[in-house]
Every structure is written in C-alpha cells, then in structure tokens.
Protein backbone atom coordinates (compact mmCIF):
# COMPACT_ATOMS: atom_id res chain seq x y z
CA UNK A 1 0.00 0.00 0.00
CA UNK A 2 1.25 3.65 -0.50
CA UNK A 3 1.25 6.30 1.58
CA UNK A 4 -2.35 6.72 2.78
CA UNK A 5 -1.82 9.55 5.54
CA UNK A 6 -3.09 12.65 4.93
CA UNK A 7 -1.06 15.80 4.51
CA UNK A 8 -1.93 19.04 6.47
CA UNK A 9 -2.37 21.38 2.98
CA UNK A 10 -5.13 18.87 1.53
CA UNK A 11 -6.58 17.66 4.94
CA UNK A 12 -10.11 18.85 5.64
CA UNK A 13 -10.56 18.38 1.81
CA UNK A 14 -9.53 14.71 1.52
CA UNK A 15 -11.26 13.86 4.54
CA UNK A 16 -14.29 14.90 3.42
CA UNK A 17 -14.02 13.69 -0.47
CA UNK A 18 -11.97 10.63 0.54
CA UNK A 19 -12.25 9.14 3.62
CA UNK A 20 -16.43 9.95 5.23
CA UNK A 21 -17.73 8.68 1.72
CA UNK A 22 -15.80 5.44 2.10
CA UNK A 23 -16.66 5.12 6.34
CA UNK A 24 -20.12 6.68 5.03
CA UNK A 25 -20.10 2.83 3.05
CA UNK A 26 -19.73 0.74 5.69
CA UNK A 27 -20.49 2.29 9.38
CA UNK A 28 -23.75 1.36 10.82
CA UNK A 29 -24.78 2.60 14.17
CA UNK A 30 -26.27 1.78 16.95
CA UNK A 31 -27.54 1.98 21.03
CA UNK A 32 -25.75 -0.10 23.58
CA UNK A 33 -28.19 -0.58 27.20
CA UNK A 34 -25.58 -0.35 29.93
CA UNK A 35 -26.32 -2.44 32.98
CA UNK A 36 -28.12 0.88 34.65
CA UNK A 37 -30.86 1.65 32.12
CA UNK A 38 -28.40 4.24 29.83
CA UNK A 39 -28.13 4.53 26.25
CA UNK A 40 -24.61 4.29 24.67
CA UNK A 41 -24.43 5.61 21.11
CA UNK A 42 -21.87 3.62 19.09
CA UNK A 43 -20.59 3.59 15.36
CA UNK A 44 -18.77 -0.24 13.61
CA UNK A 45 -17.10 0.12 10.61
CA UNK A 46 -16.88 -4.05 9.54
CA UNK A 47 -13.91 -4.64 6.96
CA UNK A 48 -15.08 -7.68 4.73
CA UNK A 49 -11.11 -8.70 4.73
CA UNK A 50 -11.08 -8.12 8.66
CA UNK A 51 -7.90 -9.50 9.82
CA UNK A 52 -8.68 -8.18 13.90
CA UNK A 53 -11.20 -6.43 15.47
CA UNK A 54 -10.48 -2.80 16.54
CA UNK A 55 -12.21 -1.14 20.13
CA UNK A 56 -11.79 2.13 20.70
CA UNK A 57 -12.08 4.66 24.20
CA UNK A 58 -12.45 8.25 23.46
CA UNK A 59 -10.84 10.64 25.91
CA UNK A 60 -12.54 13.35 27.69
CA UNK A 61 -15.43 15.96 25.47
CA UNK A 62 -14.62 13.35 22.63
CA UNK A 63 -16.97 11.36 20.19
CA UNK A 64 -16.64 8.91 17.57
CA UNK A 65 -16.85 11.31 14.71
CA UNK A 66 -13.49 12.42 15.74
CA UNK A 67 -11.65 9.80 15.46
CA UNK A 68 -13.10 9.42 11.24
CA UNK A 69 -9.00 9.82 10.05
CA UNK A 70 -7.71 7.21 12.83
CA UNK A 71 -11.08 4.63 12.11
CA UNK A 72 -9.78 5.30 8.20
CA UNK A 73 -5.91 4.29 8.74
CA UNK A 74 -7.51 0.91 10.87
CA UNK A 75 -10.11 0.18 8.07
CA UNK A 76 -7.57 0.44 5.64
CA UNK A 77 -4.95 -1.54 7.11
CA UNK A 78 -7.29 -4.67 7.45
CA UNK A 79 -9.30 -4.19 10.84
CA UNK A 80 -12.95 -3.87 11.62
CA UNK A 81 -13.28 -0.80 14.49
CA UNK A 82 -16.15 0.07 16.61
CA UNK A 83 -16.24 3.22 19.14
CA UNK A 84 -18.67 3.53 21.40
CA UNK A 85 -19.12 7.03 23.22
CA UNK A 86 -18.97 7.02 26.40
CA UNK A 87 -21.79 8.27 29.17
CA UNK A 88 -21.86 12.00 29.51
CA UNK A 89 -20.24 12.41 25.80
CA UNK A 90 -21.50 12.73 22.34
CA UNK A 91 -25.23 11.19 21.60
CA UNK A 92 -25.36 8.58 24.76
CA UNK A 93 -27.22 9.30 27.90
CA UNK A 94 -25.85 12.09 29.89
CA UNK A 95 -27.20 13.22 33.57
CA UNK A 96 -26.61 16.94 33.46
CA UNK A 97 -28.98 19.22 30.89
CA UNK A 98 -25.70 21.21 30.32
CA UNK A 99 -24.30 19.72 27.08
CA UNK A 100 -20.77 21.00 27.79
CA UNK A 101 -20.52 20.11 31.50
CA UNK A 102 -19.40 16.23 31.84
CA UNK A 103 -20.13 14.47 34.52
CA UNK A 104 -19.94 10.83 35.84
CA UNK A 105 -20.56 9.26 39.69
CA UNK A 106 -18.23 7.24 39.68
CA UNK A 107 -15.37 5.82 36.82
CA UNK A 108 -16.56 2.37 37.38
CA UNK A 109 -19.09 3.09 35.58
CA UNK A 110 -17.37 3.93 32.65
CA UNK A 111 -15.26 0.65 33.05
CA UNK A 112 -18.49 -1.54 33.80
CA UNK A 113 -20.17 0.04 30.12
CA UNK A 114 -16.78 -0.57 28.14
CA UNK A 115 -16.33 -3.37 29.21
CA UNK A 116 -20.39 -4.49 29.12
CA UNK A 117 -20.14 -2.81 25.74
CA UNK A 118 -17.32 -5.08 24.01
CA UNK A 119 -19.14 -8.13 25.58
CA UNK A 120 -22.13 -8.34 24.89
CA UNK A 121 -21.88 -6.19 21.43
CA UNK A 122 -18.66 -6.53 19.88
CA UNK A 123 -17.47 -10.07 20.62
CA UNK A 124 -20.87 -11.42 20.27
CA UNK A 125 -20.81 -10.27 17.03
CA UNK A 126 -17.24 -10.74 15.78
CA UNK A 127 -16.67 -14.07 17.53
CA UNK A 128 -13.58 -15.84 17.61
CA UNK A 129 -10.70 -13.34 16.55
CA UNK A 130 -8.19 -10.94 17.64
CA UNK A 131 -9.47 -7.99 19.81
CA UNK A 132 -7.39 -4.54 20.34
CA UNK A 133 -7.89 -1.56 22.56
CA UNK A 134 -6.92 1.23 21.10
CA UNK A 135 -7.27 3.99 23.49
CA UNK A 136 -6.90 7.87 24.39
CA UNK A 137 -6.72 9.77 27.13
CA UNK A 138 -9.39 9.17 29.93
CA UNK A 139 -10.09 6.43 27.27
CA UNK A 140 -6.60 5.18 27.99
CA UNK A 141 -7.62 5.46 31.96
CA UNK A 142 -10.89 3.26 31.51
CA UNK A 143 -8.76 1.11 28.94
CA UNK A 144 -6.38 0.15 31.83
CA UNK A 145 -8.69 0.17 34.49
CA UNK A 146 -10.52 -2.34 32.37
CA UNK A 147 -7.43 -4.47 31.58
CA UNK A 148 -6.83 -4.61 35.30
CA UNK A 149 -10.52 -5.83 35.52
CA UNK A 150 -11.17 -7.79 32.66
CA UNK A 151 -7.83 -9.00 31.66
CA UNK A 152 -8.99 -11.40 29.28
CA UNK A 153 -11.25 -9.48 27.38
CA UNK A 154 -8.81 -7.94 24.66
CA UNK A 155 -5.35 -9.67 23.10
CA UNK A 156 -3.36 -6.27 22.90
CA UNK A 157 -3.80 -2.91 24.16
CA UNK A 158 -2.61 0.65 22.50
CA UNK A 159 -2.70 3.92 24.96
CA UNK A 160 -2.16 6.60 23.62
CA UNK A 161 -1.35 9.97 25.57
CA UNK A 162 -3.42 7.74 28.41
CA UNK A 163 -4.50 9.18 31.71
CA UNK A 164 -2.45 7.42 34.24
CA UNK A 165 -1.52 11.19 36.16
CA UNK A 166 -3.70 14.27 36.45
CA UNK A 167 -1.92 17.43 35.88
CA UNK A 168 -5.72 19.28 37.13
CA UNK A 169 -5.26 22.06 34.78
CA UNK A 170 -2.43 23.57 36.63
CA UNK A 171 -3.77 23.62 40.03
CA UNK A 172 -1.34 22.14 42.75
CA UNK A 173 -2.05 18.41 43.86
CA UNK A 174 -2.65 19.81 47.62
CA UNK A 175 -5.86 22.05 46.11
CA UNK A 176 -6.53 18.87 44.14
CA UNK A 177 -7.09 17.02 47.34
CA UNK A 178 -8.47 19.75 49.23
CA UNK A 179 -11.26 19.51 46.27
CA UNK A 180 -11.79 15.92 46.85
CA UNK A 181 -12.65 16.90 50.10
CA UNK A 182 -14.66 19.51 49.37
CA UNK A 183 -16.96 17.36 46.85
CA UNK A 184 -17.05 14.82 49.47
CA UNK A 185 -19.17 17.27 52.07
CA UNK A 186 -20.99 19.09 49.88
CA UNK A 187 -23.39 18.43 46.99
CA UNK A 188 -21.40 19.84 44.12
CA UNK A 189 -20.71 16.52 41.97
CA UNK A 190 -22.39 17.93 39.27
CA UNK A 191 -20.86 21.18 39.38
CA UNK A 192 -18.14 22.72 37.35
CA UNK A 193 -14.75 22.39 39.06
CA UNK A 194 -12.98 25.70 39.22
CA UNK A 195 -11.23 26.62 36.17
CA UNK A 196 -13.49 24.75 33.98
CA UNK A 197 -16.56 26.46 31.82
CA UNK A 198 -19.11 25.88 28.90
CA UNK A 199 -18.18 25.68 25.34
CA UNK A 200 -17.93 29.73 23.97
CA UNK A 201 -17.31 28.69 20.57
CA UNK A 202 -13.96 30.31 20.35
CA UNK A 203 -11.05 28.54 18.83
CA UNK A 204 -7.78 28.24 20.48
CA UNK A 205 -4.87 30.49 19.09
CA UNK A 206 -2.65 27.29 19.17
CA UNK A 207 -4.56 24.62 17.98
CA UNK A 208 -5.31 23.46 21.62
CA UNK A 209 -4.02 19.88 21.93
CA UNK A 210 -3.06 19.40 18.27
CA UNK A 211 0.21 20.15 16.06
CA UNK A 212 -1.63 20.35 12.98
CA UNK A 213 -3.87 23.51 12.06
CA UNK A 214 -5.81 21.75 9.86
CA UNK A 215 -6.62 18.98 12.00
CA UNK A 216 -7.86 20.75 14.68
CA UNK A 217 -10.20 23.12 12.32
CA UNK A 218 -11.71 20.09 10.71
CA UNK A 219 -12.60 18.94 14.64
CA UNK A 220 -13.66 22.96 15.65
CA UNK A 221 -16.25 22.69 13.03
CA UNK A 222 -17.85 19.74 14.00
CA UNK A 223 -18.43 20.87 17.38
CA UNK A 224 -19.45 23.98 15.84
CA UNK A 225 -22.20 22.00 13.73
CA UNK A 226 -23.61 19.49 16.56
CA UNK A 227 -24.98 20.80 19.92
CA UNK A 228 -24.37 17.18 21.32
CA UNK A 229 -20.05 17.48 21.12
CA UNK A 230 -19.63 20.36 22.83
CA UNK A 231 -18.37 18.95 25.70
CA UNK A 232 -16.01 21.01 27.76
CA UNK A 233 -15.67 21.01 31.48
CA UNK A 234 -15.16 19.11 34.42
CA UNK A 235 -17.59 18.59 36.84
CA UNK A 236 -16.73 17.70 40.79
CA UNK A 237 -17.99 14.36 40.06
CA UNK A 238 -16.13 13.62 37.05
CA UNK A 239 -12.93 15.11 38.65
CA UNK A 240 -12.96 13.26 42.32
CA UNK A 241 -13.66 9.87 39.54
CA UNK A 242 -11.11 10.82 37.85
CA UNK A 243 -8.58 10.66 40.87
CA UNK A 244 -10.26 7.55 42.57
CA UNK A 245 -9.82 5.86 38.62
CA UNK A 246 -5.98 6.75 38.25
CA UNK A 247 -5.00 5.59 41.62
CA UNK A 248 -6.51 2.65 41.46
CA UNK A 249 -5.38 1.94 38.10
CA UNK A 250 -1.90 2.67 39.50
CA UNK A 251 -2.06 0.53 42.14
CA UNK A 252 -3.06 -2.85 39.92
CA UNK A 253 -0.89 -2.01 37.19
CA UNK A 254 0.90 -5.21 37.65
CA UNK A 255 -2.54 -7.09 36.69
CA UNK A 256 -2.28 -6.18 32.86
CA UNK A 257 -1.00 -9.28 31.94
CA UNK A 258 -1.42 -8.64 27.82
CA UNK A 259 0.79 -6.84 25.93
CA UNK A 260 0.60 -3.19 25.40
CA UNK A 261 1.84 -0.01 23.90
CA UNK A 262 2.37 3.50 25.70
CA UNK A 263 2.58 6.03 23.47
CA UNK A 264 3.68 9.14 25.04
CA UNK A 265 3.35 13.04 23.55
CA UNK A 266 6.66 14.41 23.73
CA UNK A 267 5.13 17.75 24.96
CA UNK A 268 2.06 16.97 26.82
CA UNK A 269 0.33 19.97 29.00
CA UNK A 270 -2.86 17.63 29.25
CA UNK A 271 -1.85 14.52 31.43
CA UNK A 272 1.26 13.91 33.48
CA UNK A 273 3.75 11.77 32.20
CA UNK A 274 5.32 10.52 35.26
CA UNK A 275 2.42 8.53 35.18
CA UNK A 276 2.64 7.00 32.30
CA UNK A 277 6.38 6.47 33.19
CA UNK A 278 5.33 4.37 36.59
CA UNK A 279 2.78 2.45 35.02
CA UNK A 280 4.87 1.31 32.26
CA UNK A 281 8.09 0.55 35.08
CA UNK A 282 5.41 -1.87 37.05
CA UNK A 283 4.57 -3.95 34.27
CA UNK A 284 7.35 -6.11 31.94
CA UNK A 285 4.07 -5.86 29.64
CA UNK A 286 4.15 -2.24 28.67
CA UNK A 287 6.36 -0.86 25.72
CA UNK A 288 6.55 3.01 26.05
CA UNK A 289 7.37 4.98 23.48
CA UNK A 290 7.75 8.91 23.00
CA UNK A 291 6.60 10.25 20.25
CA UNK A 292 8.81 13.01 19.06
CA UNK A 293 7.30 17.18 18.13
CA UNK A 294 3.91 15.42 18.97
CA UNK A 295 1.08 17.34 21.89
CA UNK A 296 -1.60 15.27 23.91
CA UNK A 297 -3.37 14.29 20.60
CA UNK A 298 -0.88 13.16 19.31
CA UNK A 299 -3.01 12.19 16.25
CA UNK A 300 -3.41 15.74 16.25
CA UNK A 301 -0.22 15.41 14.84
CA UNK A 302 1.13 17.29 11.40
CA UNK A 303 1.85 14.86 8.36
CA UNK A 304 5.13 14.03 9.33
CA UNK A 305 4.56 12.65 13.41
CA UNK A 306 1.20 11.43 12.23
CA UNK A 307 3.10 8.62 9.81
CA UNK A 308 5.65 8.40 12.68
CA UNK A 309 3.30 7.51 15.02
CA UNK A 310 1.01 5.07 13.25
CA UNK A 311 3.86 3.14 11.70
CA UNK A 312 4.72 2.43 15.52
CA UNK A 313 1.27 0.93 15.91
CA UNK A 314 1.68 -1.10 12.29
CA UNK A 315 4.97 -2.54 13.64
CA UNK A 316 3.42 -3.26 17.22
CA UNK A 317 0.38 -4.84 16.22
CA UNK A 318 2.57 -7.01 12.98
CA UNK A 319 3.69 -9.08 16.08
CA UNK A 320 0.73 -9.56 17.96
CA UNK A 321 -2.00 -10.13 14.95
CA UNK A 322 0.21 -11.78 13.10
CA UNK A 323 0.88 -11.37 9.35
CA UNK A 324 2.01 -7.10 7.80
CA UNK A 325 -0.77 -4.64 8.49
C-alpha cells in the first residue's frame, strides 16, 4: 500500500471527499443498554477482509466522529473498528442538561459500560478473533482500568497519551485534594470544578491539543455543527472519579498481563507523564514509546509525526495479529 496519511495542505478536503464517503459505506450505528438503564451511542465500521477487530475509548469531550482519520488508517490496514461514546459524551445518555458540562458518579461506571459494551456487542458479534484496545486519554484510563478488571477481554492494548496522572489544569495536587474533600461534604458533583466552563465557541490560538492547524479546524467545526459534542468542562464528580480511577489503576498495574503499547506526547500539558512512566516501570508488559514534536493528541499530529506515530502501531500490532498490516 502507499502512503495513505493525509497531509496538512489537503486535509479537511480529503477527509471529506476521501475518507467519510468510504466510512459513510460501511459504518452502521447503533444503542448499547448499559447495565443501569443508559443509552450508549456507538458507530462499527466491519472490513469484509477483517484480519482483527479494533475497540476504541475516546478521551474526555470526545466522540466517535473524531476519530473518522484514525477509524480510516484501521479500516484500511485490514481491521474492523467500533467506538462507542462514552456516558456523559457525544449522543449517549448524559445526567446533566448542560451539554458541555461532563459528569460521571463514579469511573466504574465507565469501566463496567466498556467493558459491558465489548461483551455483549462486539465479541458477540465478531466471535472468535483478535481484539485490540486502542485507546486515548481518559479512554486510555478506563482502557487500563478495564485491563486490570477484565484482563482477558482484549489480546493487545494501544494507549495513547493515556491518563495514568492528572496534571488538574495547573492547580497544585494539595488544592486537588483539598477539592476531593470539598466534593465529598458538599453536593457539588455535578458542578463545574474551578477553572473549567461551557463551550464559547472560540477557537484556540494554538490549535489546543493538536500540532496540525488543519486537524484541529476540521474537529472545531464539528463541534461547531452538533450541539451534542460540545463537551467542555469538568464537573466535581467527574474530577474526584477521575482521581479515585488513576490511583486505582496505578495501584493494579501489575494485573495487565497482555501486551501493550504506551505512546507518550513528547510535549504533553494535558496529562502527566510521570504517570505513564510508573505504570509502564510496574509492568514487563508495557512498551513506552515517545513520540517526538507530537502534543496530547498526538493524532493531532502534522503529516510528518502522524506517519511516525502510526507506523509504531503497524509494527506493534505485525507481532501480535500476526501477518504485515
């Protein structure tokens, strides 16, 4: 195959000539009942030739359409990929009427529909094959809280930028704590946490968590377009989950007992990457790699990292699916 990445000067053009109309062909959607009575919105892309069978968790105010160019590079490498959204995100069940605030109880429950999800949807109707985690973010925290949990329930595992440390947007790990307290004695848990606010529709002078410009706009716009992904800030409850998730994620790290593939943003002002650095030193299992020039999406990336990155993932998952992707 030749070079199917996508350069940064034809991007938002080639994704929409190229690469929807072909997903457009095969993705079929659907609603996933979690084990509490909520509706989980969720998008399968089936590759006739499927060679493995693709699961991906979105990170935090993310939703399947996002991922289109990353679902594209799977599909045309040989696998089949489903992505549902989580609770609180996208078109599933949320608990707040603020469509930018997310909040969850507890991150078990994000673990307990993931894992529900590839169950009792994916596997039942894939069968007997090869099944990868391919996750992001607070998708890479409920990916290895669920690998901890379910540790037979996927073959391989790919985090990337993953969760494992909270930086709390700059506020010192004392306040942090002092927070947890704070959302322990009062009810706030669906409250915004300080620092965080609504979606203004304003795009960030930088490209936010991206390298690539064009990238990012293609993302902005869809946002702009659909009510439902404007998710934006943190909520008490989501935040003291958050904390409860990564240490105890932390703390079983040694239970991932498949292997797996850290892939860390060289420059990362999202998620702290000492924690990506201790998970990966407690388990013989994990392969870390840095990704050179790359932020926290680091399939944000520009042309160049972007090809970088995913030909780590081709060369990772040629051993463990067996035969060239």
């Amino acid at each position: 195959m030749g070079d199917m990445y996508i350069k940064d000067s034809r991007f938002i053009d080639d994704m929409e000539k190229i690469v929807v109309p072909k997903l457009s062909k095969v993705k079929e959607m659907g609603f996933y009942n979690t084990k509490d009575s909520k509706r989980l919105y969720y998008e399968k892309f089936i590759n006739p030739d499927e060679k493995a069978v693709v699961v991906i968790s979105h990170g935090f105010c993310e939703f399947a359409e996002k991922f289109e160019e990353v679902i594209y590079y799977f599909f045309c490498k040989g696998y089949s990929v489903y992505i549902p959204e989580h609770r609180g995100h996208g078109k599933s069940d949320r608990e707040v009427d603020d469509l930018s605030k997310v909040y969850v109880e507890d991150f078990n429950e994000y673990v307990s529909d993931f894992a529900g999800f590839v169950s009792e949807i994916v596997k039942k109707e894939r069968g007997d094959n090869k099944y990868i985690l391919y996750a992001h973010s607070m998708g890479g925290a409920i990916g290895a809280l669920v690998l901890e949990q379910y540790p037979h329930l996927f073959d391989c595992a790919i985090l990337t930028s993953p969760m494992l440390k909270m930086k709390y947007d700059g506020m010192p790990e004392i306040a942090a704590r002092i927070l947890r307290i704070y959302a322990a004695l009062f009810p706030v848990g669906k409250k915004y946490v300080p620092g965080q606010r609504a979606f203004d529709g304003q795009r960030e002078a930088d490209y936010g968590c991206c390298t690539s410009g064009a990238r990012y706009e293609y993302i902005f716009r869809k946002r702009e377009k659909n009510e439902r992904y404007r998710m934006n800030g943190a909520t008490y409850g989501w935040s003291v989950g958050a904390m409860n998730g990564v240490r105890k994620l932390q703390r079983e790290a040694k239970r991932v007992d498949i292997p797996v593939l850290l892939l860390q943003a060289d420059n990362d002002m999202v998620v702290d990457n000492k924690g990506q650095n201790k998970f990966a030193k407690a388990n013989k299992n994990v392969i870390l790699i840095k990704i050179p020039n790359s932020r926290h999406e680091i399939y944000g990336s520009d042309y160049n990292t972007i090809k970088w990155y995913y030909e780590v993932i081709w060369k990772f998952l040629d051993k463990q699916v067996g035969g060239k992707s």
